[in-house]
C-alpha atoms as a PDB file:
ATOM      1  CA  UNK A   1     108.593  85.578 107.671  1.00  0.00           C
ATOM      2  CA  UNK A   2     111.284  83.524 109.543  1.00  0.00           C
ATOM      3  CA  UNK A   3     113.664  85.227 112.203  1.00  0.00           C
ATOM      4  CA  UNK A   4     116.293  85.483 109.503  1.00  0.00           C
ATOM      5  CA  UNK A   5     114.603  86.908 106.594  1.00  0.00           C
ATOM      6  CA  UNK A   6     113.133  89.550 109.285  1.00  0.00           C
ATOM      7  CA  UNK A   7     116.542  90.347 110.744  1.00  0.00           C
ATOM      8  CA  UNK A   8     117.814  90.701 107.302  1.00  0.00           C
ATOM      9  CA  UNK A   9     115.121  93.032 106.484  1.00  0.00           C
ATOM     10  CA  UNK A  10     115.886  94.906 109.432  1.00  0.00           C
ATOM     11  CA  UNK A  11     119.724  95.352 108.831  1.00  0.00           C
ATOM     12  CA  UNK A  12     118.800  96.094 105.074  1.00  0.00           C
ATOM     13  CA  UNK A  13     116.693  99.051 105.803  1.00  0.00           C
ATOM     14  CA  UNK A  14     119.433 100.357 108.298  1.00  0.00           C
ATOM     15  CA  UNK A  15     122.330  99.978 105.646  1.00  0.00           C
ATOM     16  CA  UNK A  16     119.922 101.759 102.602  1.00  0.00           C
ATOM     17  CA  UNK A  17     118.101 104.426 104.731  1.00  0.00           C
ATOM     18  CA  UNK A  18     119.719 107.357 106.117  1.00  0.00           C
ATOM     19  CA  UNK A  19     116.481 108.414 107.427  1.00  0.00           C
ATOM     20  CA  UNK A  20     115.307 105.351 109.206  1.00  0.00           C
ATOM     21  CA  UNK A  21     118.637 104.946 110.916  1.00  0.00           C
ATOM     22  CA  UNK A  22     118.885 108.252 112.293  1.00  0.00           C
ATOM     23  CA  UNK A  23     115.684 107.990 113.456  1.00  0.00           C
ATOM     24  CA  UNK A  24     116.426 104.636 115.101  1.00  0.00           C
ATOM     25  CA  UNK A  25     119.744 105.754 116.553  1.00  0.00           C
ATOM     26  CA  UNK A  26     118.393 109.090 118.070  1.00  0.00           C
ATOM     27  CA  UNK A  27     115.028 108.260 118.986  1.00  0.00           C
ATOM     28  CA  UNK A  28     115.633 105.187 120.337  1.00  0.00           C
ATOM     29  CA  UNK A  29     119.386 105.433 120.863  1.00  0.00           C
ATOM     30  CA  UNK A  30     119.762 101.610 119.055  1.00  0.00           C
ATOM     31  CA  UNK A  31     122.476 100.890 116.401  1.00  0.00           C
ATOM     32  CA  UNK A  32     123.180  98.615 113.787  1.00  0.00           C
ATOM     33  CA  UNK A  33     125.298  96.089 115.704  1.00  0.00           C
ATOM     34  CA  UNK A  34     122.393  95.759 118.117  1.00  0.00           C
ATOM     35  CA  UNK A  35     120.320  93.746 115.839  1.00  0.00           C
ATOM     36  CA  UNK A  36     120.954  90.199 115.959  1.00  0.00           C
ATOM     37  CA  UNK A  37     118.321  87.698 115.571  1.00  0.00           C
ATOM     38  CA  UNK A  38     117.771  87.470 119.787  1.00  0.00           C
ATOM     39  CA  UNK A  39     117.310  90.966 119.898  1.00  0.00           C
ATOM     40  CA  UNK A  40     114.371  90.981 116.732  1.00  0.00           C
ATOM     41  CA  UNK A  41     112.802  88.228 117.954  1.00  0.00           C
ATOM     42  CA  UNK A  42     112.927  89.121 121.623  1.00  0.00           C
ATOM     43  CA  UNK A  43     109.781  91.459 122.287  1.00  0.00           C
ATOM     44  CA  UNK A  44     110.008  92.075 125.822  1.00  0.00           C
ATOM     45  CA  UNK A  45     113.669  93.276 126.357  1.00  0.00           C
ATOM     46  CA  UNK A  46     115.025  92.947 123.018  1.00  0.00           C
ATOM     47  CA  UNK A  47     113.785  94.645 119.900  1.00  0.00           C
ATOM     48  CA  UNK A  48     111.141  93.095 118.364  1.00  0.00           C
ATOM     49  CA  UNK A  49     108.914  95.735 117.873  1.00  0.00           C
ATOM     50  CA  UNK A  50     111.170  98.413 117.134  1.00  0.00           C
ATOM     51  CA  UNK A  51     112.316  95.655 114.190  1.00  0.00           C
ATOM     52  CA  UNK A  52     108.636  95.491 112.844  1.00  0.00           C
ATOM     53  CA  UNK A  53     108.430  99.146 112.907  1.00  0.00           C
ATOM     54  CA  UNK A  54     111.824  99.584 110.483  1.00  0.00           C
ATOM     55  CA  UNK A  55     109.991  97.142 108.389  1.00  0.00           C
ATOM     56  CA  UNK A  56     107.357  99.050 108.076  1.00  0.00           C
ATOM     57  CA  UNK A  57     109.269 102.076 107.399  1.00  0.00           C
ATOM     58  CA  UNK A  58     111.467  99.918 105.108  1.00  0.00           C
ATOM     59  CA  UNK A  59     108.270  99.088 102.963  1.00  0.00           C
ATOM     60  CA  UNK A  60     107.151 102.412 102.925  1.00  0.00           C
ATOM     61  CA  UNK A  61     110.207 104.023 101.673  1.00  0.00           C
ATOM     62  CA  UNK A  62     110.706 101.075  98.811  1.00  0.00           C
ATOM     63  CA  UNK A  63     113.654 100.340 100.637  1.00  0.00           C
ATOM     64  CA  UNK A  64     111.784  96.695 100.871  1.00  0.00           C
ATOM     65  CA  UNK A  65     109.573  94.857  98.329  1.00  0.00           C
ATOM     66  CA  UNK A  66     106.457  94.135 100.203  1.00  0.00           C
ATOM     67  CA  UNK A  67     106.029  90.972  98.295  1.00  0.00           C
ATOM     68  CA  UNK A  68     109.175  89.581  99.270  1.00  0.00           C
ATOM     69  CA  UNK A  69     107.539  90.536 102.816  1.00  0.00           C
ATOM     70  CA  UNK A  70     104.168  88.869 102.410  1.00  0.00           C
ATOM     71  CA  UNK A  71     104.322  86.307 105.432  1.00  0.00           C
ATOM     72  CA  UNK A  72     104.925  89.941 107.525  1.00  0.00           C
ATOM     73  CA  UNK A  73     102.790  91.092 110.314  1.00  0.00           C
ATOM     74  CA  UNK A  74     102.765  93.212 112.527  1.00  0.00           C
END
């Protein structure tokens, strides 16, 4: 999965889950607008990992086809 598709994924999940986002925004206290594709690909001070993780969660709530995800790892 290129940065792109894996931002996109990210900012999909956030627009079509209530749940996700609420748990991103109060348990990590990120939003929306701070997902841009330095911040997903950036693991060490950006959010790289937190971005796999909505994937994840993304996939798990169907919000995400995992075959459109198949080049994703975590």
């Amino acid at each position: 999965m290129d940065l792109i598709d894996k931002l996109e994924a990210v900012q999909r999940t956030l627009r079509f889950s209530d749940s996700i986002r609420q748990w991103v925004e109060t348990e990590h206290e990120v939003y929306f607008d701070d997902f841009d594709n330095y911040n997903v690909a950036d693991y060490e001070d950006g959010h790289g990992e937190l971005a796999d993780q909505i994937i994840q969660k993304g996939i798990a709530e169907k919000v995400l086809d995992e075959e459109d995800l198949e080049d994703f790892s975590e």
